[in-house]
Protein backbone atom coordinates (compact mmCIF):
# COMPACT_ATOMS: atom_id res chain seq x y z
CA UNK A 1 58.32 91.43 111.43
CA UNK A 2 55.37 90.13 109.05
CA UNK A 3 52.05 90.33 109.76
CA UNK A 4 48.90 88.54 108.48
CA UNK A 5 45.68 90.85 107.87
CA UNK A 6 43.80 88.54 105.70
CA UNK A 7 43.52 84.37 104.88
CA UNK A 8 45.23 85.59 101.08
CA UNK A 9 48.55 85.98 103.00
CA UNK A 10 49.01 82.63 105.28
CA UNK A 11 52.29 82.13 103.15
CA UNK A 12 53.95 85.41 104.98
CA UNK A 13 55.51 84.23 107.87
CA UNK A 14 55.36 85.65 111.11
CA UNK A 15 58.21 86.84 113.38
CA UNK A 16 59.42 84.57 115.07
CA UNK A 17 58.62 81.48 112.89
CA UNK A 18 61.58 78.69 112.00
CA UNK A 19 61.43 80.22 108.09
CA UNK A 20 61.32 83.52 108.04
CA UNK A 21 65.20 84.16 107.82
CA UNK A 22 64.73 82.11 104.68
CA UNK A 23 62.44 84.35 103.45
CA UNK A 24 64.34 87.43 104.11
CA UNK A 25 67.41 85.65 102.60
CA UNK A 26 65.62 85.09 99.06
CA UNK A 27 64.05 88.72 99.31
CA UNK A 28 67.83 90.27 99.64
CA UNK A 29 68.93 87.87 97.25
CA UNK A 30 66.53 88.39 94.12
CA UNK A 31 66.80 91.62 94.84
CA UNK A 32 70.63 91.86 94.69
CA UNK A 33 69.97 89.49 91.45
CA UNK A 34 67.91 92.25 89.81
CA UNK A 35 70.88 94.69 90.26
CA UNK A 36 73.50 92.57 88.53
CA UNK A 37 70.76 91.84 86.01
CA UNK A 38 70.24 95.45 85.25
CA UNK A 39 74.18 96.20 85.77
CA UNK A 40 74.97 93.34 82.90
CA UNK A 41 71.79 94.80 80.77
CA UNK A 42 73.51 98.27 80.75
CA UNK A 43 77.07 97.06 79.93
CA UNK A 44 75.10 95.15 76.62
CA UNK A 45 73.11 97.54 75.65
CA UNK A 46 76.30 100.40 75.88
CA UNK A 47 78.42 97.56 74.33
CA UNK A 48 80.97 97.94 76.53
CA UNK A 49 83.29 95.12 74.80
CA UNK A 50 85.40 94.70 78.52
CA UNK A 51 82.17 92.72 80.20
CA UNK A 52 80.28 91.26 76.90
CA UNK A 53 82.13 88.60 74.79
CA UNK A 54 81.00 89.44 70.93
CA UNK A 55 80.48 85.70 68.92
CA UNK A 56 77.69 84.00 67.69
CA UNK A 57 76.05 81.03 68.62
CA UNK A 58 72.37 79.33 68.21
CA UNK A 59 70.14 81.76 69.33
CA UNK A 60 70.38 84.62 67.06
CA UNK A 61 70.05 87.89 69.33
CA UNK A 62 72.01 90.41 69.23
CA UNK A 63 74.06 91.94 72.61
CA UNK A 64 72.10 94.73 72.77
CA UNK A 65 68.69 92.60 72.66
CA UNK A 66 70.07 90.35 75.30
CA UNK A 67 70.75 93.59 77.21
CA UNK A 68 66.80 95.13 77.07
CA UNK A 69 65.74 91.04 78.39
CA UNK A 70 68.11 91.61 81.20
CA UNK A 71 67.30 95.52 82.28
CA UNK A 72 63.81 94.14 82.36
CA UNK A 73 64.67 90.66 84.45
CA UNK A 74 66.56 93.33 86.70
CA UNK A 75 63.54 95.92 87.43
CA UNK A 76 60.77 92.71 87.85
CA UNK A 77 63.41 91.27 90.01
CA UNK A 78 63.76 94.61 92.38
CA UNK A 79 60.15 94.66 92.57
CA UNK A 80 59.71 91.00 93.36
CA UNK A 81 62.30 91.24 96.01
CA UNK A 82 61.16 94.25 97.39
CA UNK A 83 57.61 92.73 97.44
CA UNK A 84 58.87 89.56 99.32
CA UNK A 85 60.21 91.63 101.94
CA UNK A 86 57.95 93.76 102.55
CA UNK A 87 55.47 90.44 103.01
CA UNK A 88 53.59 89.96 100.22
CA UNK A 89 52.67 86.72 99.12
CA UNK A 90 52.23 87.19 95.46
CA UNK A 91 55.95 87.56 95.66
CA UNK A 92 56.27 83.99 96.56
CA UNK A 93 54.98 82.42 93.23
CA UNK A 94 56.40 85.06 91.27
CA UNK A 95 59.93 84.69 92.52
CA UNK A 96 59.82 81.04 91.74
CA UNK A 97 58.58 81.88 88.24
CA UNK A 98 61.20 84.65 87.40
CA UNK A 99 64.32 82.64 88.89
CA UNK A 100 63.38 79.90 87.00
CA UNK A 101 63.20 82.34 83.56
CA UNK A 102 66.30 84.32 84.60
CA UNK A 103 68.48 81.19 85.09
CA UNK A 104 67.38 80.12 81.59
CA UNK A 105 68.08 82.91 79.95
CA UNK A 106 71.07 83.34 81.71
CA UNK A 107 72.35 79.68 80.64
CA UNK A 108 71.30 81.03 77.25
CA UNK A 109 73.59 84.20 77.50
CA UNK A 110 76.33 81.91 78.57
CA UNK A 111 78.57 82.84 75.62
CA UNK A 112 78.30 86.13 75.90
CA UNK A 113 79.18 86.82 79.42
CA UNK A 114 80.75 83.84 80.95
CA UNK A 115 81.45 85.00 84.37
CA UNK A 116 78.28 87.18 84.76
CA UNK A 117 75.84 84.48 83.25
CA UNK A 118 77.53 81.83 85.88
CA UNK A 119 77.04 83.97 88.60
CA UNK A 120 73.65 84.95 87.74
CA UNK A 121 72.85 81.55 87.81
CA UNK A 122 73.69 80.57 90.76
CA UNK A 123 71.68 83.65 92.59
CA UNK A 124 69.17 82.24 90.58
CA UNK A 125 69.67 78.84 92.31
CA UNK A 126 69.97 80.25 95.35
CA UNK A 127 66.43 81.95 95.34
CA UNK A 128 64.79 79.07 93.97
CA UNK A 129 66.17 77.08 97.08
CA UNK A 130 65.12 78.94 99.67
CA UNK A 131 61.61 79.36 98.15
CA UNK A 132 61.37 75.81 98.09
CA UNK A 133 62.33 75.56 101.45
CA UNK A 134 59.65 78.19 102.89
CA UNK A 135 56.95 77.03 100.46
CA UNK A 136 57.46 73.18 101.78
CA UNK A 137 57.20 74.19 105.52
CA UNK A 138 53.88 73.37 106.72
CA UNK A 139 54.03 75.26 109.81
């Protein structure tokens, strides 16, 4: 399904190889990440009260603040995911590094959307998993 065309993109792996259903896994999930992030972004920024829990707590954002952090987690994490499966191996490093930032601001929006945040987070675990995984494999 991947090809190589250059030394840059050893990380893509070939069809056929023992990781690429890994690969293809984190793709569709980071990319189904980005949609709840941009579906949860929408509900804070609209506050719609029904999905977003209205209290304060340490960090001192506002809903609709948290809301604009998640619509843009959401359209980085599309791209990402569409970029890891479409092959590209700058996707790789940048996956890692936005899973890592959405599952931390996720824990951080915690309060505010219990259920969402939880989920979120463990897409986020998920990704970071199976990029682990693929990145370790030295074949």
């Amino acid at each position: 399904m991947f090809t190589t065309s250059s030394k840059s993109d050893r990380l893509v792996p070939l069809a056929g190889s023992n990781t690429l259903g890994t690969v293809l896994a984190a793709g569709v999930l980071l990319t189904v990440l980005g949609g709840f992030h941009m579906l949860i972004g929408v509900l804070a920024v609209n506050g719609k009260s029904d999905a977003i829990v209205q209290k304060s707590y340490a960090f001192e954002m506002d809903v609709t603040t948290w809301g604009w952090i998640h619509l843009a987690l959401g359209v980085l994490a599309v791209g990402i995911g569409l970029g890891m499966l479409m092959g590209r191996s700058w996707a790789y490093v940048l996956a890692l590094c936005l899973a890592f930032l959405s599952a931390l601001g996720n824990f951080a929006f915690l309060p505010q959307a219990p259920l969402w945040s939880g989920l979120l987070i463990a897409f986020d675990v998920l990704v970071l998993r199976a990029l682990v995984i693929e990145l370790n494999d030295p074949s």
